[in-house]
Protein backbone atom coordinates (compact mmCIF):
# COMPACT_ATOMS: atom_id res chain seq x y z
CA UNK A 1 6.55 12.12 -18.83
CA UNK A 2 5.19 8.76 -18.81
CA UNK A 3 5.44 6.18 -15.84
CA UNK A 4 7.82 2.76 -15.40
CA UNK A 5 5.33 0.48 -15.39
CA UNK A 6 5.39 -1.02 -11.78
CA UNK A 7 7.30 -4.40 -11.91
CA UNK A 8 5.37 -7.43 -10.21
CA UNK A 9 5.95 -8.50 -6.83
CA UNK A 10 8.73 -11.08 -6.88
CA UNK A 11 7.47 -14.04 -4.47
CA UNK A 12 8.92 -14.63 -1.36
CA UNK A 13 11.14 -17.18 -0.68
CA UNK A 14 9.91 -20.75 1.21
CA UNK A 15 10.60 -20.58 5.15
CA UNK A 16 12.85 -24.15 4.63
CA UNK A 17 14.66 -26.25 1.99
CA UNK A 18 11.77 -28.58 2.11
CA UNK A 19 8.91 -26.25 0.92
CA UNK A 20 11.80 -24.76 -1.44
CA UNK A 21 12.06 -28.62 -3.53
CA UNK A 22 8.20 -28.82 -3.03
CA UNK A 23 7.74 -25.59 -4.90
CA UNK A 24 10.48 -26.71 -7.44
CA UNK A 25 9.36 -29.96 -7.86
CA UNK A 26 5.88 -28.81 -8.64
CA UNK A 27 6.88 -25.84 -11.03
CA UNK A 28 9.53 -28.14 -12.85
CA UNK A 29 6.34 -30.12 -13.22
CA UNK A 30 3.84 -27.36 -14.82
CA UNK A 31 6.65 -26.57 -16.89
CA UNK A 32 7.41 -30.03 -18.17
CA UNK A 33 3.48 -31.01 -18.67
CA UNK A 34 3.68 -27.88 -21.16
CA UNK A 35 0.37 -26.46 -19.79
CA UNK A 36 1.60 -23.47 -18.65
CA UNK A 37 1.17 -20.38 -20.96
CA UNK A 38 3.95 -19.23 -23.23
CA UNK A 39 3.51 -15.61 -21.36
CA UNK A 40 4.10 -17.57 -17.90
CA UNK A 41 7.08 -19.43 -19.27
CA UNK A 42 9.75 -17.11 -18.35
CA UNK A 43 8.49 -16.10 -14.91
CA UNK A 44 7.96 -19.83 -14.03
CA UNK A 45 11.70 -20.19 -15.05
CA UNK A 46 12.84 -17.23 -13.01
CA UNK A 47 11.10 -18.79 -10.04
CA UNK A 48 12.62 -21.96 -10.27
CA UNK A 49 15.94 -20.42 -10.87
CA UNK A 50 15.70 -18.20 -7.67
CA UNK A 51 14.26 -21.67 -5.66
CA UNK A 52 17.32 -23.73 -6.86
CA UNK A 53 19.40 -21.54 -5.89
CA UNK A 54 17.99 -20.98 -2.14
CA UNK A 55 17.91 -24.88 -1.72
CA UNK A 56 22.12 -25.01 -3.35
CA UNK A 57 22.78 -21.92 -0.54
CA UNK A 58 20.85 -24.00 1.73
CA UNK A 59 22.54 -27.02 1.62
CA UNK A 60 25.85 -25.27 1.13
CA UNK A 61 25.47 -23.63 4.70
CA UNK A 62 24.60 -26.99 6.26
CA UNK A 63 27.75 -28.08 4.40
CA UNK A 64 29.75 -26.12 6.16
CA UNK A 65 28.33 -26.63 9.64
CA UNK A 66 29.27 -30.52 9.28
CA UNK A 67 32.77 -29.42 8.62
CA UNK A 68 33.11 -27.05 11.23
CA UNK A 69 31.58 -29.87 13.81
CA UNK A 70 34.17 -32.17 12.14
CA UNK A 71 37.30 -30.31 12.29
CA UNK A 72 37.28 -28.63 9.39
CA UNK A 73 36.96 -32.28 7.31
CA UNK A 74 33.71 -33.07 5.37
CA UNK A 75 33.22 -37.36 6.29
CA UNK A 76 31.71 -39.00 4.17
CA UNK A 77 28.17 -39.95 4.68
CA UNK A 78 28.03 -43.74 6.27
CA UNK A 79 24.38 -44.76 7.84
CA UNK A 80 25.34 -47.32 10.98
C-alpha cells in the first residue's frame, strides 16, 4: 500500500500584526516582481492568504476592545 506523501510544514504564524504586514508586504512584493517560480506561486499565495487574514482577526479583536472601553460605541478616530 503506498504512503500519503507527507504534506509540508505550514509556517507559523508572526508573534504580532506588525511582523504579520512585514511578511505580507514583502511576499505581495516577490509575487508582484514575478521572480518567484511558477511552482512557488500557489504556496506564496496561501501564505499571504493565511497572513491577511491573522492581521483582519487582529485588528478585528482590537476593534472590539475600543468598543467595549467605549460603551459598546466604536468613536471615530480624531488625533487632538
Amino acid at each position: 500500500m503506498p504512503k500519503a506523501p507527507a504534506s509540508p510544514a505550514t509556517p507559523a504564524l508572526p508573534a504580532s500584526y506588525e511582523a504579520a504586514l512585514e511578511e505580507l508586504e514583502q511576499l505581495v512584493g516577490r509575487l508582484e516582481s514575478g521572480q518567484m517560480p511558477l511552482d512557488q506561486l500557489l504556496g506564496g499565495y496561501q501564505r499571504g492568504a493565511a497572513l491577511l487574514k491573522f492581521c483582519r482577526d487582529r485588528l478585528e479583536t482590537v476593534e472590539n476592545q475600543i468598543k467595549v472601553l467605549d460603551d459598546g460605541v466604536l468613536k471615530p478616530w480624531t488625533q487632538a
